[in-house]
N, C-alpha and C. Protein backbone atom coordinates (compact mmCIF):
# COMPACT_ATOMS: atom_id res chain seq x y z
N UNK A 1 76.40 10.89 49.90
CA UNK A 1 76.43 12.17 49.22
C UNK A 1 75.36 12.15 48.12
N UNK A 2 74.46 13.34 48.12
CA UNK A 2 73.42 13.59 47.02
C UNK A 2 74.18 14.30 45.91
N UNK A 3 73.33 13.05 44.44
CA UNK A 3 73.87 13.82 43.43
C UNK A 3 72.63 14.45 42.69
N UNK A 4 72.98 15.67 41.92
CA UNK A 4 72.34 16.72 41.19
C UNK A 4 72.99 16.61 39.92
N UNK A 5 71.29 17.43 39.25
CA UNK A 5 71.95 17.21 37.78
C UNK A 5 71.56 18.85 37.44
N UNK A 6 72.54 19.64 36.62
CA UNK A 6 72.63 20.09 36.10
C UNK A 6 72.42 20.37 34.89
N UNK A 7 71.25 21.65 34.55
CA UNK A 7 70.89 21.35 33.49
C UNK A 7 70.88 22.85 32.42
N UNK A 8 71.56 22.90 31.25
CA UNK A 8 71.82 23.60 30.66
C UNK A 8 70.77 24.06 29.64
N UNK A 9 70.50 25.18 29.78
CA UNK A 9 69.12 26.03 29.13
C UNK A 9 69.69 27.37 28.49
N UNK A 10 69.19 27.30 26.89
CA UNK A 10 69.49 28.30 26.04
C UNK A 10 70.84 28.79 25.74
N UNK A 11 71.47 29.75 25.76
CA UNK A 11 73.05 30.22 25.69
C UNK A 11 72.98 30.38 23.98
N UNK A 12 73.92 31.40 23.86
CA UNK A 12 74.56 32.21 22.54
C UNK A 12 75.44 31.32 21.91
N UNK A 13 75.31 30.69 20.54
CA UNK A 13 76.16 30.03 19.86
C UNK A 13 77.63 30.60 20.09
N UNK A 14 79.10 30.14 19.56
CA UNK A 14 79.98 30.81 19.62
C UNK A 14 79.90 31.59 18.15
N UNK A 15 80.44 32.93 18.17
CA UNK A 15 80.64 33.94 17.00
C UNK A 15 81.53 33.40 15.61
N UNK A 16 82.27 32.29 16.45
CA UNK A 16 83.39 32.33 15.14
C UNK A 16 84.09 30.76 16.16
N UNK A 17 84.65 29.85 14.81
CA UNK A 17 86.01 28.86 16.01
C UNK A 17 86.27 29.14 16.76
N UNK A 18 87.15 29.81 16.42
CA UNK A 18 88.10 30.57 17.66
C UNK A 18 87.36 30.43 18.94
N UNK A 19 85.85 31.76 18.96
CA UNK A 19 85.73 31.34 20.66
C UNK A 19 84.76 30.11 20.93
N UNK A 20 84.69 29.46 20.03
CA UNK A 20 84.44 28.01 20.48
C UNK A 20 85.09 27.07 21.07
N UNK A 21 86.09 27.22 20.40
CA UNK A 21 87.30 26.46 20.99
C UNK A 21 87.98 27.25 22.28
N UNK A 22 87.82 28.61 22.72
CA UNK A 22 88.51 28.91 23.97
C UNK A 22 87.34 28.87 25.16
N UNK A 23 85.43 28.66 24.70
CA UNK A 23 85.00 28.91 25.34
C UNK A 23 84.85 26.78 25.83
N UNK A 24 85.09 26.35 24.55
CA UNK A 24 85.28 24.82 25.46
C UNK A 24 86.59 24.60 26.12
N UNK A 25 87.53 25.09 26.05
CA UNK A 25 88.85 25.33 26.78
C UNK A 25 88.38 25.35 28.52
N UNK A 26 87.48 26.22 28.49
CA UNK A 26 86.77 27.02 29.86
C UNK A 26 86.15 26.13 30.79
N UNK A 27 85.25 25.00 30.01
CA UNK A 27 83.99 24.62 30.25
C UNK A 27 85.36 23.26 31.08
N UNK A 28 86.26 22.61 29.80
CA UNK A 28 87.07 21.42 29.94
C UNK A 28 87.65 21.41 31.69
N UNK A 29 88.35 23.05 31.42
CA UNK A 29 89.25 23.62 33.08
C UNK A 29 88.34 23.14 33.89
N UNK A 30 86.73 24.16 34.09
CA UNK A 30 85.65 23.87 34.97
C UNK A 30 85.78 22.60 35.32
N UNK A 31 85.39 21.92 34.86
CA UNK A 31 84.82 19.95 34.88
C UNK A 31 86.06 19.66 35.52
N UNK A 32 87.57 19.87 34.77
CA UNK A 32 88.76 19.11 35.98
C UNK A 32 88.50 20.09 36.94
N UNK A 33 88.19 21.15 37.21
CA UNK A 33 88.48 21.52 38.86
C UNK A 33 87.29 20.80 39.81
N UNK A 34 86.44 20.33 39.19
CA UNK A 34 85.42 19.60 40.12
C UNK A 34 85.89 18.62 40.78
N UNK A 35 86.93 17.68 40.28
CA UNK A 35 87.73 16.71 40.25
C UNK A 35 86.67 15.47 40.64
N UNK A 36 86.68 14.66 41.67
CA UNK A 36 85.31 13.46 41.81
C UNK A 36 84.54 13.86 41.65
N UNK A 37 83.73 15.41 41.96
CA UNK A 37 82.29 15.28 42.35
C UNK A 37 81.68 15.18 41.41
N UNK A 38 82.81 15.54 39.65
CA UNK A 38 81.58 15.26 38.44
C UNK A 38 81.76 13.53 38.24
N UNK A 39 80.20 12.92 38.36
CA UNK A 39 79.42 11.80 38.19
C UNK A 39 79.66 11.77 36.31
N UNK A 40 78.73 12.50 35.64
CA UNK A 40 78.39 12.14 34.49
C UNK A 40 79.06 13.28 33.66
N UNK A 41 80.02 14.04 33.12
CA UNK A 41 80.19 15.43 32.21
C UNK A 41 79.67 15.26 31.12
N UNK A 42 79.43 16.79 30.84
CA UNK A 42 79.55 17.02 29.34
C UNK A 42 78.39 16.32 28.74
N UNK A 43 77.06 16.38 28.51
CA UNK A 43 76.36 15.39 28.19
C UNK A 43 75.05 16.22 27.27
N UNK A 44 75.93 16.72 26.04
CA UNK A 44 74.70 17.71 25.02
C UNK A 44 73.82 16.88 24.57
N UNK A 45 72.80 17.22 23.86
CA UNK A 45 71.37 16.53 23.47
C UNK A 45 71.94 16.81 21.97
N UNK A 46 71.50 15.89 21.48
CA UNK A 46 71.12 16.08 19.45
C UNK A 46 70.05 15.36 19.45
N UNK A 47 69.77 15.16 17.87
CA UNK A 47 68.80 14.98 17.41
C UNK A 47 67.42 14.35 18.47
N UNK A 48 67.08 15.74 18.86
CA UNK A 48 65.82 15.72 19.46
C UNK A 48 64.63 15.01 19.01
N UNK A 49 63.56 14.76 19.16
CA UNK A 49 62.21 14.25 18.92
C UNK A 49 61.29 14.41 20.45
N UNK A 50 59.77 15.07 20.22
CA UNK A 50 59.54 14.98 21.24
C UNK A 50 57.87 13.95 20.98
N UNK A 51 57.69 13.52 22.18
CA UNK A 51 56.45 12.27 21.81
C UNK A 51 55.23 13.23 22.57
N UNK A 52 54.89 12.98 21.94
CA UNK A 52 53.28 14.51 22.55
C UNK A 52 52.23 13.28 23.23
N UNK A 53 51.62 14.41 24.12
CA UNK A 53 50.45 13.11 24.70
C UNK A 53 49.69 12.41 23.81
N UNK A 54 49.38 12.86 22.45
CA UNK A 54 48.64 12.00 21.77
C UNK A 54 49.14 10.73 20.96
N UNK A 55 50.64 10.75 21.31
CA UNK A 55 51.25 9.73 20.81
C UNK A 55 52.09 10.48 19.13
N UNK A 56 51.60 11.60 19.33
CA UNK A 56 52.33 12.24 17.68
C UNK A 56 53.77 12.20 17.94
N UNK A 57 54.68 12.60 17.26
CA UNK A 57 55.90 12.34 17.15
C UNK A 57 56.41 13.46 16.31
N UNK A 58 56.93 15.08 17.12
CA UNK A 58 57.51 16.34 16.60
C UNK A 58 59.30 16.06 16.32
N UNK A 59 59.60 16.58 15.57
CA UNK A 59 61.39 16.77 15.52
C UNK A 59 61.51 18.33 16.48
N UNK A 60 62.43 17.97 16.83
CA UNK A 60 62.68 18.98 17.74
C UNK A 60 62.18 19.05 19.20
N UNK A 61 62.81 20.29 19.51
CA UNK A 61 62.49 19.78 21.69
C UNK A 61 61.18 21.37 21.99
N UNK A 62 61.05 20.80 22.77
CA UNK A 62 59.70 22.02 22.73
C UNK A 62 60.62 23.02 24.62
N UNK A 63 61.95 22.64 24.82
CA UNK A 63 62.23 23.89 25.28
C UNK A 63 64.07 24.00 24.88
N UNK A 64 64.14 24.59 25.74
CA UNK A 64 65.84 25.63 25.32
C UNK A 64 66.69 24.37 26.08
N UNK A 65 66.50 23.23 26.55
CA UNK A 65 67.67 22.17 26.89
C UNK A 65 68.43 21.94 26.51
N UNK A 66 69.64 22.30 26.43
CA UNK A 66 70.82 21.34 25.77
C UNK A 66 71.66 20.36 25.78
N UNK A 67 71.48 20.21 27.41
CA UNK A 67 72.54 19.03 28.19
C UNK A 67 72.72 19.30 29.17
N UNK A 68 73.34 18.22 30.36
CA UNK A 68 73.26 18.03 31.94
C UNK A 68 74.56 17.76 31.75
N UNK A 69 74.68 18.00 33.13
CA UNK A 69 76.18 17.29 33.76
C UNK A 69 75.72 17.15 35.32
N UNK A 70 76.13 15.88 35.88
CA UNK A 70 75.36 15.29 36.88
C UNK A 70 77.26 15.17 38.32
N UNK A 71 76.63 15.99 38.90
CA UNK A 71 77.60 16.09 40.26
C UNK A 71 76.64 15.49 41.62
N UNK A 72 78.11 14.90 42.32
CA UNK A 72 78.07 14.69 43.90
C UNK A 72 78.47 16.00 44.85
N UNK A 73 77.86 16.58 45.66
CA UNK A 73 77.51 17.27 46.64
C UNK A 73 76.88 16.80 47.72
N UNK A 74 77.68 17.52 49.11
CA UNK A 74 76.73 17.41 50.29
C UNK A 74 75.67 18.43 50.76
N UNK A 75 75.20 19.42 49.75
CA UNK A 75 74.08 20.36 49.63
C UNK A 75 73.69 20.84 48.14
N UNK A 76 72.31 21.32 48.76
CA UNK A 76 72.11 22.28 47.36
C UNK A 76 73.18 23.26 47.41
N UNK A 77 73.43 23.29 48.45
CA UNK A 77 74.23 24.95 48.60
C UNK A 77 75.22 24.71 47.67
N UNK A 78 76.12 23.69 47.89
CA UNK A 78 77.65 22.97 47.65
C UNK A 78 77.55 22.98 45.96
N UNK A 79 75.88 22.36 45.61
CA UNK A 79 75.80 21.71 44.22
C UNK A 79 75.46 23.45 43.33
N UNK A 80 75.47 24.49 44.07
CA UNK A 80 74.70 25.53 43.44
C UNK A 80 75.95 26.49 43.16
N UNK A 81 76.66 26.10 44.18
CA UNK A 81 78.04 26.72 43.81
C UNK A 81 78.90 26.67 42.61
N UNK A 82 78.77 25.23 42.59
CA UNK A 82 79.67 24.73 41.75
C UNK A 82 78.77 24.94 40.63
N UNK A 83 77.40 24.93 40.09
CA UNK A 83 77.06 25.57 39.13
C UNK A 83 77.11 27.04 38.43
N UNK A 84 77.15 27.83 39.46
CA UNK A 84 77.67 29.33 39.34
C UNK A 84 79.32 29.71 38.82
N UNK A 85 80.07 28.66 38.75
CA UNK A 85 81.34 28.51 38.25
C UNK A 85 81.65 28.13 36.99
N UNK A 86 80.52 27.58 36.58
CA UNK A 86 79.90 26.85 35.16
C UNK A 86 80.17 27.90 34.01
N UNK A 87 80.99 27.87 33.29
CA UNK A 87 81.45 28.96 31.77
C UNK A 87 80.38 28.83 31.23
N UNK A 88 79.39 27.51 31.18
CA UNK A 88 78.14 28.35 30.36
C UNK A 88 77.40 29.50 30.10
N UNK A 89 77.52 30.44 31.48
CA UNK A 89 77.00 31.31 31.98
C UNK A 89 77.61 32.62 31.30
N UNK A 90 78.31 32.27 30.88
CA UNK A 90 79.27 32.78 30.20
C UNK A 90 78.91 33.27 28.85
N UNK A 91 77.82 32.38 28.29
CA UNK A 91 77.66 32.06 26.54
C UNK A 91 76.10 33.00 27.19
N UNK A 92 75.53 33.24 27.96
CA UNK A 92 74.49 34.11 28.23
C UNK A 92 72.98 32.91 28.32
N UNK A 93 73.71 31.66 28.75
CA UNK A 93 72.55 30.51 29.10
C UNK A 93 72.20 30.74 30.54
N UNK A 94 71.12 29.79 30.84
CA UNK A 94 71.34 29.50 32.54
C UNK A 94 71.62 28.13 32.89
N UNK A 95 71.33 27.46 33.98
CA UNK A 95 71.30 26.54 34.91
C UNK A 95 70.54 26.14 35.81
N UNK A 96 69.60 25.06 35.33
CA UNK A 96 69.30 24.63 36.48
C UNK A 96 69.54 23.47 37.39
N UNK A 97 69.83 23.60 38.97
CA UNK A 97 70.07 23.00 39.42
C UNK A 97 69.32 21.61 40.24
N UNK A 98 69.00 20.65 39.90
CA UNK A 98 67.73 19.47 41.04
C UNK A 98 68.34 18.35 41.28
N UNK A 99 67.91 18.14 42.99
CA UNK A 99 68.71 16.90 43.46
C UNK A 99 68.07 15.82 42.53
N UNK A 100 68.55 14.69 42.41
CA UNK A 100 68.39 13.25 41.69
C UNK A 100 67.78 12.62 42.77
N UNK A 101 66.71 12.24 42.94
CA UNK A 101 65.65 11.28 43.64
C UNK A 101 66.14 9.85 43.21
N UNK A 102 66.28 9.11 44.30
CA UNK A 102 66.32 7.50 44.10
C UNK A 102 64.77 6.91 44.07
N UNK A 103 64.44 6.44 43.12
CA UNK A 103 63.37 5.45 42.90
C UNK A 103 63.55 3.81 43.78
N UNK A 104 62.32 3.46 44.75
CA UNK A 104 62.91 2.06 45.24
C UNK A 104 62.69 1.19 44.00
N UNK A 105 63.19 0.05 44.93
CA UNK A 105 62.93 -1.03 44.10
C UNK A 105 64.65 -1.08 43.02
């Protein structure tokens, strides 16, 4: 089975606690209904830094990434689904979806 990673781009802070806490309520349900096929959950970025070709060293990320969550699927189809179910989508982010390439060796 090919796994994909999922990758979370931009989305609307929550307004207030409250729907923070019901919109991670959402996200928590999502992830158990996947049941095995999620590999890695839940996996936000902080304190960014990005290394530029010249070797400089910026704070911060030079796009809208926030975090992956890495699933087993037997298609894109299968893995695209289950991203479209994703409550992020919800917060007005997107998703993108790419199979995980094995490197030999």
């Amino acid at each position: 089975m090919a796994q994909y990673i999922i990758t979370y781009l931009g989305g609307d802070q929550p307004s207030s606690p409250e729907e923070g806490q019901r919109h991670f309520a959402k996200y928590k349900e999502w992830l158990s209904s996947l049941g095995d096929s999620v590999v890695s959950p839940a996996n936000p970025f902080k304190n960014t830094s990005t290394v530029n070709s010249d070797g400089s060293v910026t704070s911060g990320s030079t796009t809208s990434m926030s975090g992956y969550t890495i699933v087993e699927s037997d298609s894109m189809e299968a893995a695209l689904k289950i991203a479209k179910a994703c409550p992020f989508l919800d917060m007005g982010g997107s998703l993108e979806v790419s199979e995980l390439g094995k490197m030999p060796g």
